[in-house]
C-alpha atoms as a PDB file:
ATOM      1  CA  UNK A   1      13.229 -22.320   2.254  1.00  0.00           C
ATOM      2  CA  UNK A   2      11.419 -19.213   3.200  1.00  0.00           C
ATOM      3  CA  UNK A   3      12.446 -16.013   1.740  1.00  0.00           C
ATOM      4  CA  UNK A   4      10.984 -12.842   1.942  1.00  0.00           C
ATOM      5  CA  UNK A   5       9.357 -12.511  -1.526  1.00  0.00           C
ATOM      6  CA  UNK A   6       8.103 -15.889  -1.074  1.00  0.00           C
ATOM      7  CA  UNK A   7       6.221 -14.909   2.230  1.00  0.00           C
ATOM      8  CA  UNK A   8       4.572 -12.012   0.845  1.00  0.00           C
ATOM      9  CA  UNK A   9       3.465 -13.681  -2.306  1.00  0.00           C
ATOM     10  CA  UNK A  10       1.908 -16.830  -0.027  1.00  0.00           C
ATOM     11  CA  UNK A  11       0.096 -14.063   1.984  1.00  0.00           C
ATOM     12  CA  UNK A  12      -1.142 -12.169  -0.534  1.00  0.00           C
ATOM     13  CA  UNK A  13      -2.239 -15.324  -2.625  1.00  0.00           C
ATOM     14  CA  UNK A  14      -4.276 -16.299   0.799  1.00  0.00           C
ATOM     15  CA  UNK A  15      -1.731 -18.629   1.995  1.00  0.00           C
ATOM     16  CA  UNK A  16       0.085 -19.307   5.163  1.00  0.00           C
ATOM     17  CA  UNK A  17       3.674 -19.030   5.506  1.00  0.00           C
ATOM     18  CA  UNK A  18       5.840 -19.262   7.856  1.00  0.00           C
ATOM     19  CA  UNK A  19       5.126 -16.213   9.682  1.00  0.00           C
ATOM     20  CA  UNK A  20       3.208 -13.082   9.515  1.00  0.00           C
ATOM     21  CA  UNK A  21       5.093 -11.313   7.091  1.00  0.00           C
ATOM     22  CA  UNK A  22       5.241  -7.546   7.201  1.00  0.00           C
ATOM     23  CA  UNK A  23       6.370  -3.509   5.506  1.00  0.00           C
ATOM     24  CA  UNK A  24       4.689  -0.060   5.621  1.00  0.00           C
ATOM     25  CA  UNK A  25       3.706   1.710   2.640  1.00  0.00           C
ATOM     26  CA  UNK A  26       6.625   4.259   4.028  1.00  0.00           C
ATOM     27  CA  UNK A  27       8.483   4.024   6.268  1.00  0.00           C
ATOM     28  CA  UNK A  28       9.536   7.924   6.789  1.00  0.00           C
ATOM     29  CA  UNK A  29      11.539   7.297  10.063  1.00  0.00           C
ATOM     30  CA  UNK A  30      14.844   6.857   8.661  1.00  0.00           C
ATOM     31  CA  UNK A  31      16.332  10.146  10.374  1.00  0.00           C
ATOM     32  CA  UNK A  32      15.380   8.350  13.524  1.00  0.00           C
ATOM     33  CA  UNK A  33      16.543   4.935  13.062  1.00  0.00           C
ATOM     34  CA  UNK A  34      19.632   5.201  10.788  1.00  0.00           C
ATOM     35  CA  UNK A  35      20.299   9.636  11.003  1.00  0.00           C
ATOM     36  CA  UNK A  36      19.714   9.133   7.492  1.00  0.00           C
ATOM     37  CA  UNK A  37      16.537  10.508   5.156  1.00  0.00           C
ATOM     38  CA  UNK A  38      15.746   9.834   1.781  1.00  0.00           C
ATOM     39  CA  UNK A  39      16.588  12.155  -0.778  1.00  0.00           C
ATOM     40  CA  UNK A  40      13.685  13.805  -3.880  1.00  0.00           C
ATOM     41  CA  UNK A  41      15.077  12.539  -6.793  1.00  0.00           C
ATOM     42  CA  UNK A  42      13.272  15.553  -8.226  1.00  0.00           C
ATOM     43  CA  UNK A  43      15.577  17.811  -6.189  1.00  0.00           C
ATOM     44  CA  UNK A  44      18.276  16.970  -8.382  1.00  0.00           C
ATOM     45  CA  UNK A  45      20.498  19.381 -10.990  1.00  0.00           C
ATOM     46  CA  UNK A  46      21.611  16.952 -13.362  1.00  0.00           C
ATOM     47  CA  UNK A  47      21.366  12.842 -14.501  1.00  0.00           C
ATOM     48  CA  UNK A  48      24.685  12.281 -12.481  1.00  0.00           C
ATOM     49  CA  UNK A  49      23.154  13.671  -9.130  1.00  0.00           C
ATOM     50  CA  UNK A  50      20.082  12.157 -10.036  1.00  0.00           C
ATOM     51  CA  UNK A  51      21.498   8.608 -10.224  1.00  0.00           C
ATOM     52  CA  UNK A  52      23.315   9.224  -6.984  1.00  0.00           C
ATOM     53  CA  UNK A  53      20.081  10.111  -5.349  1.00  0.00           C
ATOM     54  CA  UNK A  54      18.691   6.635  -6.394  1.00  0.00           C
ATOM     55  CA  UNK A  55      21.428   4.871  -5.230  1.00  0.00           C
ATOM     56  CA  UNK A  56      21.236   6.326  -1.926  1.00  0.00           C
ATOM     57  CA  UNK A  57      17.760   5.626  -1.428  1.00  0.00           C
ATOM     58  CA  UNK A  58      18.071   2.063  -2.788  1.00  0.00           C
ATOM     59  CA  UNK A  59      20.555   1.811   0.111  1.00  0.00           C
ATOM     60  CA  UNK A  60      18.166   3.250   2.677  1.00  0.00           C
ATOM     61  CA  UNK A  61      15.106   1.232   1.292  1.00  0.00           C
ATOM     62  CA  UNK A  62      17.416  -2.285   1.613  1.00  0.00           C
ATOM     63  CA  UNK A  63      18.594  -1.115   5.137  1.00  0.00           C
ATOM     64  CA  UNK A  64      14.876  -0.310   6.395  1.00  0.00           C
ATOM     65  CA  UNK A  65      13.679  -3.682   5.047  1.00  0.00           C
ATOM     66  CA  UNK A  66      16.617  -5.725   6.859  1.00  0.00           C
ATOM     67  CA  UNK A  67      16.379  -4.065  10.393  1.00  0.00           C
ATOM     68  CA  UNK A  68      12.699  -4.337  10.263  1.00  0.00           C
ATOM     69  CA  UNK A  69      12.555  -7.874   8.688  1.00  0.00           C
ATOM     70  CA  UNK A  70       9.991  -6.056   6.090  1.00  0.00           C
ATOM     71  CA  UNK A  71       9.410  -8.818   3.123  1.00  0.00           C
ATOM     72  CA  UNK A  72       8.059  -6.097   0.449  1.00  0.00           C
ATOM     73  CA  UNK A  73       9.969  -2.769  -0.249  1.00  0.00           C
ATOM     74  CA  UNK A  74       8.199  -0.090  -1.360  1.00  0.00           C
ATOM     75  CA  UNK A  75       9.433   2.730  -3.367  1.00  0.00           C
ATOM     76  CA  UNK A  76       7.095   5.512  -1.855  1.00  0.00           C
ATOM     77  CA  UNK A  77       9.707   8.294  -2.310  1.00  0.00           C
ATOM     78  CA  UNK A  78      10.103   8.316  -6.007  1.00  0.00           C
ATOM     79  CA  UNK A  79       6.655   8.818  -6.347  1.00  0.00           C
ATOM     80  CA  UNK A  80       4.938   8.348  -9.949  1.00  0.00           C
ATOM     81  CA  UNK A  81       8.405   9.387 -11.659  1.00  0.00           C
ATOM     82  CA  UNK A  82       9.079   6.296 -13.640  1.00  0.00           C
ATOM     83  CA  UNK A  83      12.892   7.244 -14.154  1.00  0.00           C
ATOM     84  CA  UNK A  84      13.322   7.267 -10.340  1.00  0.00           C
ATOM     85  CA  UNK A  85      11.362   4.171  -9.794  1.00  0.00           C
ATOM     86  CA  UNK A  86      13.560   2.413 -12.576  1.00  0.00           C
ATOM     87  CA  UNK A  87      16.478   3.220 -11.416  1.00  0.00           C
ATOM     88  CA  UNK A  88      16.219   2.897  -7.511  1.00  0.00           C
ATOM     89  CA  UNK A  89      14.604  -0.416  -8.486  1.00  0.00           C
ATOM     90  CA  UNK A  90      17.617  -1.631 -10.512  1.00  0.00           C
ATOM     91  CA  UNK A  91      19.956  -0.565  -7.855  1.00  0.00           C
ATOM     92  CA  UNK A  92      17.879  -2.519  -5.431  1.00  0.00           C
ATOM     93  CA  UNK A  93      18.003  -5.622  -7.362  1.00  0.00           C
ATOM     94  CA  UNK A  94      21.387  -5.263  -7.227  1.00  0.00           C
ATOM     95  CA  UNK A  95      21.972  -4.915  -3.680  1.00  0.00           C
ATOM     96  CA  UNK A  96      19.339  -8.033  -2.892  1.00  0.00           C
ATOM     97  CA  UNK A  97      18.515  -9.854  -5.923  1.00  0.00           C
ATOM     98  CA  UNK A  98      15.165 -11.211  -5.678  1.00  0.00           C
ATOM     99  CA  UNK A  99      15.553 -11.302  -1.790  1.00  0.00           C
ATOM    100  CA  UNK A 100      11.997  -8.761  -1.374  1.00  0.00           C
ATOM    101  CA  UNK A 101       8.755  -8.460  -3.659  1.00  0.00           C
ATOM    102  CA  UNK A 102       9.428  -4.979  -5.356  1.00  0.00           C
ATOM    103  CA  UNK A 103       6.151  -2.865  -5.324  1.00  0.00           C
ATOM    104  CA  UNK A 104       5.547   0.564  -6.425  1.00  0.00           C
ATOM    105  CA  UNK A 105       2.648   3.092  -7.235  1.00  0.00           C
ATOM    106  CA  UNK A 106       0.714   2.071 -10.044  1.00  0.00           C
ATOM    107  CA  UNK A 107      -3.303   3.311  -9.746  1.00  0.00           C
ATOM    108  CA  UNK A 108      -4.957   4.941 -12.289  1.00  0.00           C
ATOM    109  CA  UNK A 109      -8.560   5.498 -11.190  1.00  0.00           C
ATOM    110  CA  UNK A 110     -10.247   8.889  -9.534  1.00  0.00           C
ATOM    111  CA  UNK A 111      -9.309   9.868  -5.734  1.00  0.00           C
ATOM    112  CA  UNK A 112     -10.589  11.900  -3.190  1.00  0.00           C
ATOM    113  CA  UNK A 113     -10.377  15.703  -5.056  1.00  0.00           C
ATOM    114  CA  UNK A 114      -8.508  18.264  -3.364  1.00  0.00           C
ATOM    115  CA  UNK A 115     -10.544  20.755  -0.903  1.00  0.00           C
ATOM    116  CA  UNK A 116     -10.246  23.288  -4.097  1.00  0.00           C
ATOM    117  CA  UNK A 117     -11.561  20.915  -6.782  1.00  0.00           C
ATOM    118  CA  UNK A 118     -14.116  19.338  -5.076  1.00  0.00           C
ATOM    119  CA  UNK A 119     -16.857  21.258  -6.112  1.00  0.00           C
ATOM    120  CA  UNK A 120     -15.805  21.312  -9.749  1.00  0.00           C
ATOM    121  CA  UNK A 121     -15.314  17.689  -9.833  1.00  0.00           C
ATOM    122  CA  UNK A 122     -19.411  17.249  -8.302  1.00  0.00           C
ATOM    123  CA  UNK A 123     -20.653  18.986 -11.185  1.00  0.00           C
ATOM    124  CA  UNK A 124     -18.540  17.774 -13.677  1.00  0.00           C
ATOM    125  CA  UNK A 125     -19.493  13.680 -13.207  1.00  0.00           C
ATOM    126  CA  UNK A 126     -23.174  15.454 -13.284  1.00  0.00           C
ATOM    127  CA  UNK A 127     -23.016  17.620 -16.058  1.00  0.00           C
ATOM    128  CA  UNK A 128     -20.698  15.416 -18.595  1.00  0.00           C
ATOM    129  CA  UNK A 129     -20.853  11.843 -17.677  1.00  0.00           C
ATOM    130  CA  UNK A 130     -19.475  10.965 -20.641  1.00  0.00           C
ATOM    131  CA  UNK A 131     -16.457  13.107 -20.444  1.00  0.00           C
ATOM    132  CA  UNK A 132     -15.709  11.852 -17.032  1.00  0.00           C
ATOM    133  CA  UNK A 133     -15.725   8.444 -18.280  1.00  0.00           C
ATOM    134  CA  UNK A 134     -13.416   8.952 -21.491  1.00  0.00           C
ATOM    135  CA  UNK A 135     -11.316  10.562 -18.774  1.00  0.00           C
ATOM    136  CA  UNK A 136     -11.472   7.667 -16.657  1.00  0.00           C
ATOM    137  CA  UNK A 137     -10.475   4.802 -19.240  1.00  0.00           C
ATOM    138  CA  UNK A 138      -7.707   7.329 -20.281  1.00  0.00           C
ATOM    139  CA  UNK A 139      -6.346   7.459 -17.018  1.00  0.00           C
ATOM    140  CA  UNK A 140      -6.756   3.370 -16.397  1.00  0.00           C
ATOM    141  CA  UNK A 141      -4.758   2.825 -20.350  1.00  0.00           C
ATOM    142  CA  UNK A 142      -2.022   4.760 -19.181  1.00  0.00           C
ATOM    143  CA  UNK A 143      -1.608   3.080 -15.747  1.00  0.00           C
ATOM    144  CA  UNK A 144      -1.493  -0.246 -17.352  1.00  0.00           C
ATOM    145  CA  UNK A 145       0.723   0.626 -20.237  1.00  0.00           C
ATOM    146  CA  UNK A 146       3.256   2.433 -17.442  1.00  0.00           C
ATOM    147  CA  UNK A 147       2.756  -0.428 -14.388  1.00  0.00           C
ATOM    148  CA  UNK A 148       3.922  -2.770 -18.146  1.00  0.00           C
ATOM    149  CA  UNK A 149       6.778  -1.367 -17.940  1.00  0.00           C
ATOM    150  CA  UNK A 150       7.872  -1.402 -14.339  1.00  0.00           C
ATOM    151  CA  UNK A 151       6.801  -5.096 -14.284  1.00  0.00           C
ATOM    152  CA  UNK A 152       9.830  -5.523 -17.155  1.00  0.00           C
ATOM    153  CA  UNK A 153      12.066  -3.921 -15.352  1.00  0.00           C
ATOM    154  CA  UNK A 154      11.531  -6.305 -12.398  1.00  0.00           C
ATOM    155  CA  UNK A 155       8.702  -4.842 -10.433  1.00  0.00           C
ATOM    156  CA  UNK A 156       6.373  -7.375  -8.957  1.00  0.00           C
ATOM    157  CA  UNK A 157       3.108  -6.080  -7.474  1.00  0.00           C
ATOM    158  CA  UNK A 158       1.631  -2.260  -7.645  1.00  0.00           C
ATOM    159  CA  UNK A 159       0.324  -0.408  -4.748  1.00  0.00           C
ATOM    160  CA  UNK A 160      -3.311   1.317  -5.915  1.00  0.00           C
ATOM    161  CA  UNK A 161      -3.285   4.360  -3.750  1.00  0.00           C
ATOM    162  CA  UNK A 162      -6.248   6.461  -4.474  1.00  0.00           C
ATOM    163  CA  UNK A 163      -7.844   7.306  -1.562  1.00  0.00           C
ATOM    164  CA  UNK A 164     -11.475   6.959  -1.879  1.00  0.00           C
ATOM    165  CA  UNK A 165     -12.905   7.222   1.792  1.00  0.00           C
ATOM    166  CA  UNK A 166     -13.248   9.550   4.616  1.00  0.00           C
ATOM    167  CA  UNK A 167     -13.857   8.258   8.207  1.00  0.00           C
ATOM    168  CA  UNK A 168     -17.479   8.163   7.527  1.00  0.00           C
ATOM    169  CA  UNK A 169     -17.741   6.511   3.586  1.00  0.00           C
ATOM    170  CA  UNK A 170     -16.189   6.912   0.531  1.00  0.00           C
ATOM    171  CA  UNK A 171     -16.500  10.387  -1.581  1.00  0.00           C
ATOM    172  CA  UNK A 172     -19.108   8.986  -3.698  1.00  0.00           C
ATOM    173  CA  UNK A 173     -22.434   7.211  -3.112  1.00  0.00           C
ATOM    174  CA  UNK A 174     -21.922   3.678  -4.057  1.00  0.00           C
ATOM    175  CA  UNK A 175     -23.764   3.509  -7.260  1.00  0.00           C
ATOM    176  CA  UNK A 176     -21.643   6.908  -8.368  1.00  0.00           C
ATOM    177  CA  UNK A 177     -18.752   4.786  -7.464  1.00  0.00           C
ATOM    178  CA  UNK A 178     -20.087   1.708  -8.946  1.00  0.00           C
ATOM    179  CA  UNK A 179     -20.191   3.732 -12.086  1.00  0.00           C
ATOM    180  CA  UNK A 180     -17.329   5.707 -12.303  1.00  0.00           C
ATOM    181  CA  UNK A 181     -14.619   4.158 -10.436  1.00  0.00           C
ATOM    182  CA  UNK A 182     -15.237   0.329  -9.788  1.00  0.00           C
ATOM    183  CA  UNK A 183     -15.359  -0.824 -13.508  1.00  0.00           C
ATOM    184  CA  UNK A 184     -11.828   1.109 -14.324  1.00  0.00           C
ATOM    185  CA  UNK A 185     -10.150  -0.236 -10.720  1.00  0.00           C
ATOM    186  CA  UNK A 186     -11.664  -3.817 -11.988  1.00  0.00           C
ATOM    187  CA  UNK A 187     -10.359  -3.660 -15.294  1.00  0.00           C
ATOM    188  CA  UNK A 188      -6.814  -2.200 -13.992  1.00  0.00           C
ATOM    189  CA  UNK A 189      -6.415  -5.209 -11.407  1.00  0.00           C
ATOM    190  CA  UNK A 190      -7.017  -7.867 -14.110  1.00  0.00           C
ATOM    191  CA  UNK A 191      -4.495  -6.468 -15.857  1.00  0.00           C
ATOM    192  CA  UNK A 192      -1.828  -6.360 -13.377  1.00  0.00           C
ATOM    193  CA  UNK A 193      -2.857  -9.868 -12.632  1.00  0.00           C
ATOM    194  CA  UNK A 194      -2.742 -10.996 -16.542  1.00  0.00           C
ATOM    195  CA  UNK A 195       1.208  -9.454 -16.638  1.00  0.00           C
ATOM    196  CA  UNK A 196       1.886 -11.797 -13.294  1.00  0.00           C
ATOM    197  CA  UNK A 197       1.794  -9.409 -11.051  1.00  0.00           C
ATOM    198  CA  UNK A 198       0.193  -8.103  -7.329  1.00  0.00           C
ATOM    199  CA  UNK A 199      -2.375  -5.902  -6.734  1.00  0.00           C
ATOM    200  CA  UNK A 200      -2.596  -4.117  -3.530  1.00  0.00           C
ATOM    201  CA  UNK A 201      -5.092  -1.508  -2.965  1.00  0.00           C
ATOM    202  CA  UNK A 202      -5.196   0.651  -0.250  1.00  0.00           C
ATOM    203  CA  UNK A 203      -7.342   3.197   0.906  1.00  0.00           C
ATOM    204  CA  UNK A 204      -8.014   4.687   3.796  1.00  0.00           C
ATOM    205  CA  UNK A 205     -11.525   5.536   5.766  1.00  0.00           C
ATOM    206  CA  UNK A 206     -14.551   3.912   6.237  1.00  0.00           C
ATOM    207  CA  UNK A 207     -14.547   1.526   3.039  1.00  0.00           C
ATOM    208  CA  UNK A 208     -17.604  -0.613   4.392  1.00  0.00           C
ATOM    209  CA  UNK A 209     -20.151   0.822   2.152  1.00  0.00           C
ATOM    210  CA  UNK A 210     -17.889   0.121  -1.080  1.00  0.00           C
ATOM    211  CA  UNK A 211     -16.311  -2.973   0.248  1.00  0.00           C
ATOM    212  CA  UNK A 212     -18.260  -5.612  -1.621  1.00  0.00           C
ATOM    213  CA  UNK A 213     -17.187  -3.839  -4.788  1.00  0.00           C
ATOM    214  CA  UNK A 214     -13.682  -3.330  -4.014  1.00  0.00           C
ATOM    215  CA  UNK A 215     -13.154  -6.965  -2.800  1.00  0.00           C
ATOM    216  CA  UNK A 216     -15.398  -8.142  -6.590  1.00  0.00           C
ATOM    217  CA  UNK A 217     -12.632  -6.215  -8.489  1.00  0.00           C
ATOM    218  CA  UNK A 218     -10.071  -8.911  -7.266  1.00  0.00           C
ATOM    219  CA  UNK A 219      -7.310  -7.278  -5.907  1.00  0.00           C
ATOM    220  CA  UNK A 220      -4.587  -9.832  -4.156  1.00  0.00           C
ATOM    221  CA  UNK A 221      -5.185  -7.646  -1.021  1.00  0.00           C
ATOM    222  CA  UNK A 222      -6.744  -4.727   0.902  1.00  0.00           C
ATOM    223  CA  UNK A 223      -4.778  -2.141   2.973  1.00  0.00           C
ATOM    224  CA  UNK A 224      -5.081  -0.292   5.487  1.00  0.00           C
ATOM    225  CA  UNK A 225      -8.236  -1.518   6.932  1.00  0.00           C
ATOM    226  CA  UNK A 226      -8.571   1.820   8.822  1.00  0.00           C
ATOM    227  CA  UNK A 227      -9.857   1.496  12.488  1.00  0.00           C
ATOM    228  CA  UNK A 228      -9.492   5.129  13.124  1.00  0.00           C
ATOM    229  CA  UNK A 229     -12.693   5.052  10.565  1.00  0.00           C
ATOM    230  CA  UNK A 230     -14.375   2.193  12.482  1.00  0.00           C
ATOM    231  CA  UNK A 231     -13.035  -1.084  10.534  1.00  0.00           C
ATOM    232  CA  UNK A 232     -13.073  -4.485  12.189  1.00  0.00           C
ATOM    233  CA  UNK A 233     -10.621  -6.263  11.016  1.00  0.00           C
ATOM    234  CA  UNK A 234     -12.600  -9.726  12.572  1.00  0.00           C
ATOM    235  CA  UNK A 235     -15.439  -8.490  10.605  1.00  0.00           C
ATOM    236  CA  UNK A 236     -13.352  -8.140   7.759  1.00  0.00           C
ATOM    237  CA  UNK A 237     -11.514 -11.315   8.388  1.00  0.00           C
ATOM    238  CA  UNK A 238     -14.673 -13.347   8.746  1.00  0.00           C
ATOM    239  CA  UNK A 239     -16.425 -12.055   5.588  1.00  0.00           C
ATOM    240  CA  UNK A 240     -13.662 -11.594   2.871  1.00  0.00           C
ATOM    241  CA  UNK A 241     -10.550 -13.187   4.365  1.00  0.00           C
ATOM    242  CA  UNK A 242     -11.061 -16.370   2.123  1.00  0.00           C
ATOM    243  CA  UNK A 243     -11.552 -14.041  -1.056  1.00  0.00           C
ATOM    244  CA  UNK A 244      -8.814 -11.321  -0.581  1.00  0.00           C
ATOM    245  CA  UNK A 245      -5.630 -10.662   2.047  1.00  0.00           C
ATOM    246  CA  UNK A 246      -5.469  -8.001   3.988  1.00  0.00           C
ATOM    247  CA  UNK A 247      -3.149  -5.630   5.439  1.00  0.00           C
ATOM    248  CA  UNK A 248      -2.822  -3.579   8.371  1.00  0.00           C
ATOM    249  CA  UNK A 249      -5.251  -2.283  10.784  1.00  0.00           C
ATOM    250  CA  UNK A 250      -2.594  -1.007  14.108  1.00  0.00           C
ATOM    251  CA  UNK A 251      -3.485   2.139  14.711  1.00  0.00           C
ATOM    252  CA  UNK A 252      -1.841   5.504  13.708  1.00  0.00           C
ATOM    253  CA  UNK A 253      -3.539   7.529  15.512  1.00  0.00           C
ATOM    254  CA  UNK A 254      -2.489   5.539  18.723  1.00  0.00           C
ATOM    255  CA  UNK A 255       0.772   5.185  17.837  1.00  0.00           C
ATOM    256  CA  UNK A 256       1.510   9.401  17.865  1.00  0.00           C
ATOM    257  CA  UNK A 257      -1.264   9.880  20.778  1.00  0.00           C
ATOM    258  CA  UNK A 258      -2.060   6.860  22.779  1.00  0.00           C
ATOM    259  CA  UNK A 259      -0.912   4.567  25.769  1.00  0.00           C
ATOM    260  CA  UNK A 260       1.531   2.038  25.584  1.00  0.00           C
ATOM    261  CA  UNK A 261      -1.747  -0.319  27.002  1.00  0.00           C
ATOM    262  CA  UNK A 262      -3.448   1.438  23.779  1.00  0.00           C
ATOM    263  CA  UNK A 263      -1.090   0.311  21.674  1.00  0.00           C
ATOM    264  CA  UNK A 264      -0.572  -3.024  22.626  1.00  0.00           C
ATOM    265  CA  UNK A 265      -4.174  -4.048  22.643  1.00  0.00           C
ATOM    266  CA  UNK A 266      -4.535  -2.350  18.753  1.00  0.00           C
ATOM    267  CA  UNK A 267      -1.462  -4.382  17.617  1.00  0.00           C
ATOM    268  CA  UNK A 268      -2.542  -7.594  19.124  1.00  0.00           C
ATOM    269  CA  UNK A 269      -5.848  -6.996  17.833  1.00  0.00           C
ATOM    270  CA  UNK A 270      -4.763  -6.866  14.304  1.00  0.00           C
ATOM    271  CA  UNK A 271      -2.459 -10.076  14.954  1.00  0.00           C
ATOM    272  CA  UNK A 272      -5.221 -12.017  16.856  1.00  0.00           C
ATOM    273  CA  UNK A 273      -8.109 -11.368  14.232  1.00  0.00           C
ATOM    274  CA  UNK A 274      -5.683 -11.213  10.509  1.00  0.00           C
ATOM    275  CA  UNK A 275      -3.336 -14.048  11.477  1.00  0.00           C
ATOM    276  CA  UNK A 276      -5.493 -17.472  11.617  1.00  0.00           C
ATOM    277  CA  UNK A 277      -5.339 -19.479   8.221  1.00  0.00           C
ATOM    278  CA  UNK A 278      -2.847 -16.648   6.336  1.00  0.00           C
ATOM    279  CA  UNK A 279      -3.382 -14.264   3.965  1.00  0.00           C
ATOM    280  CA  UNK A 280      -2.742 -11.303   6.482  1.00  0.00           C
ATOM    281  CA  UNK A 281       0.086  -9.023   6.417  1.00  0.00           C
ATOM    282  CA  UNK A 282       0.901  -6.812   8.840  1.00  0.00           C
ATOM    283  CA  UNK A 283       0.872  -2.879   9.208  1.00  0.00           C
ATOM    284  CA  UNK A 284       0.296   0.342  10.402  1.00  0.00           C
ATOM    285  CA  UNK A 285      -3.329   1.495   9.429  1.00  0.00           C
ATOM    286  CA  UNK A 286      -1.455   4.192   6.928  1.00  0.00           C
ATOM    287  CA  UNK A 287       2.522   5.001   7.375  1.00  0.00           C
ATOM    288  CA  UNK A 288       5.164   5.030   9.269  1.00  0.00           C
ATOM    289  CA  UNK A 289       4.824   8.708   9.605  1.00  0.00           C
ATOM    290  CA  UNK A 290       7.514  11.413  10.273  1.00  0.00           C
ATOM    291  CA  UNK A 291       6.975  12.768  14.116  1.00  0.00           C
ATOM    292  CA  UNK A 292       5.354   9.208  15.255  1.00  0.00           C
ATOM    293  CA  UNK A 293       7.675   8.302  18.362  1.00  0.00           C
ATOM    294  CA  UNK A 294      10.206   5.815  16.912  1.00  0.00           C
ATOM    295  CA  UNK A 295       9.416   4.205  20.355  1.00  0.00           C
ATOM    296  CA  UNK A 296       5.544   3.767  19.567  1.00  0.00           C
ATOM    297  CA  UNK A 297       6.648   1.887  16.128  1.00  0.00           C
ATOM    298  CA  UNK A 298       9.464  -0.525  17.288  1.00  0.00           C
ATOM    299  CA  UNK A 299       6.885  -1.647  20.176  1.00  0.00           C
ATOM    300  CA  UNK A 300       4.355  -2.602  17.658  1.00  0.00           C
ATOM    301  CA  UNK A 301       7.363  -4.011  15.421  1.00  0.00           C
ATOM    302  CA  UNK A 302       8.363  -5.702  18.953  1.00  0.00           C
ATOM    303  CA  UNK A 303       4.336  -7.614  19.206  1.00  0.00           C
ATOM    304  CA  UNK A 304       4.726  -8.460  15.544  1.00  0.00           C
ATOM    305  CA  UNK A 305       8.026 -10.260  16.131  1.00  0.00           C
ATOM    306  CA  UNK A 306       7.039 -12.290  19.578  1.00  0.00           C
ATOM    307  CA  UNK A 307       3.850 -13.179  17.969  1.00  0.00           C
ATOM    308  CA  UNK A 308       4.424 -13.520  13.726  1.00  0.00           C
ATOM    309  CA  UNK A 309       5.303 -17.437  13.935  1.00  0.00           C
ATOM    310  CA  UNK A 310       2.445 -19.903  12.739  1.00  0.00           C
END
């Protein structure tokens, strides 16, 4: 019997199930689908608002996954606040039990710097390597020693989402990131995997220069496979599919900008070329983003549904 933690773990371990299964990193549509929005646990005054705010948004999380037939929940709202996480979790588990595989946050290694730090951050991997990679391992220990935790408390994969890529390569050269990101990623995955746990790392942009290394630090699976930055997902399919699963690859920018033709043929795409033999799951190329036409997403959820079955 097919449930949907079952699916997603036989997809991400490269196996076929039943169907294609599916989720979105976030899905921020809510106010759209339901007239309800998930609350900031942040935004709250004191621990008895704060556990109401979890609640709520366990709720919401367990509603989104059942009207979309998602078979992982992601707790995207809470963030990197472990209290949140813990609690909406626990209030998810029980609402559903161990209906959905739980994911949340857990990376640890460097991302794209911010349009202010940028320049800073150049001269600081050349002027004190070192540094940068005491830094590094630092910021890896702590990831481990937090994701630890969540796996406890009943959390069963971690979504690593440090951007590293723009639409035209990654923010480092590939031997800068072969030096100061791929060994602390590596050693971060085997971890997660040692505790019994999923590793899904996403990233957006044109990951081709950096995807040998990526795929050699063994996560379960790659998201979002970003076409917007020129990524074939039958490229990708052919050359990695038996090493690594992947997920995503329909179009965002289509679904806020292009034709329902457009959208069809980028959904069906993604289905045609991640679908044979498993070990696809499918998604947007990023999020369910607020101001995307509700519309645009329930015809790609539509595709997904006539065509998921194996």
């Amino acid at each position: 019997m097919w449930t949907q933690k079952k699916r997603a773990i036989a997809a991400l371990e490269g196996k076929q199930p039943d169907r294609v299964p599916t989720f979105e990193l976030e899905f921020q549509l809510t106010e759209e689908l339901f007239g309800r929005s998930f609350r900031r646990p942040s935004e709250a005054s004191t621990d008895t608002e704060f556990r109401e705010i979890c609640r709520h948004n366990a709720a919401l999380y367990v509603d989104v996954a059942k009207e979309l037939e998602y078979d992982i929940i992601m707790l995207a709202v809470a963030g990197e606040d472990e209290a949140a996480l813990l609690e909406t979790g626990r209030h998810i588990k029980d609402l559903v039990g161990e209906q959905y595989l739980l994911v949340a946050h857990g990376d640890g290694t460097f991302a794209i710097p911010d349009g202010n730090t940028m320049l800073e951050f150049s001269y600081w991997l050349h002027d004190h390597p070192q540094e940068v990679h005491e830094h590094a391992k630092k910021m890896m220990n702590d990831a481990v020693e937090r994701n630890k935790r969540l796996f406890d408390a009943g959390f069963d994969g971690f979504a690593l989402c440090a951007d590293y890529c723009f639409n035209d390569g990654p923010f480092m050269s590939p031997k800068m990131f072969s030096e100061f990101v791929t060994p602390y990623l590596a050693e971060l995955i085997a971890a997660i995997r040692q505790m019994g746990a999923y590793a899904i790392k996403h990233t957006d942009g044109n990951i081709m220069p950096i995807v040998d290394q990526l795929v050699d630090c063994n996560p379960h699976a790659l998201h979002s496979l970003d076409p917007m930055a020129g990524i074939d997902i039958k490229t990708i399919k052919e050359t990695y599919g038996d090493r690594v699963c992947l997920i995503g690859n329909v179009n965002c920018a289509l679904l806020q900008t292009g034709t329902p033709e457009e959208i069809d043929h980028s959904a069906l795409y993604a289905l045609t070329h991640g679908k044979p033999g498993g070990g696809y799951i499918y998604s947007t190329s990023n999020v369910a983003y607020k101001g995307m036409p509700l519309e645009n997403y329930t015809r790609i959820w539509r595709i997904w549904k006539e065509n998921r079955d194996y």
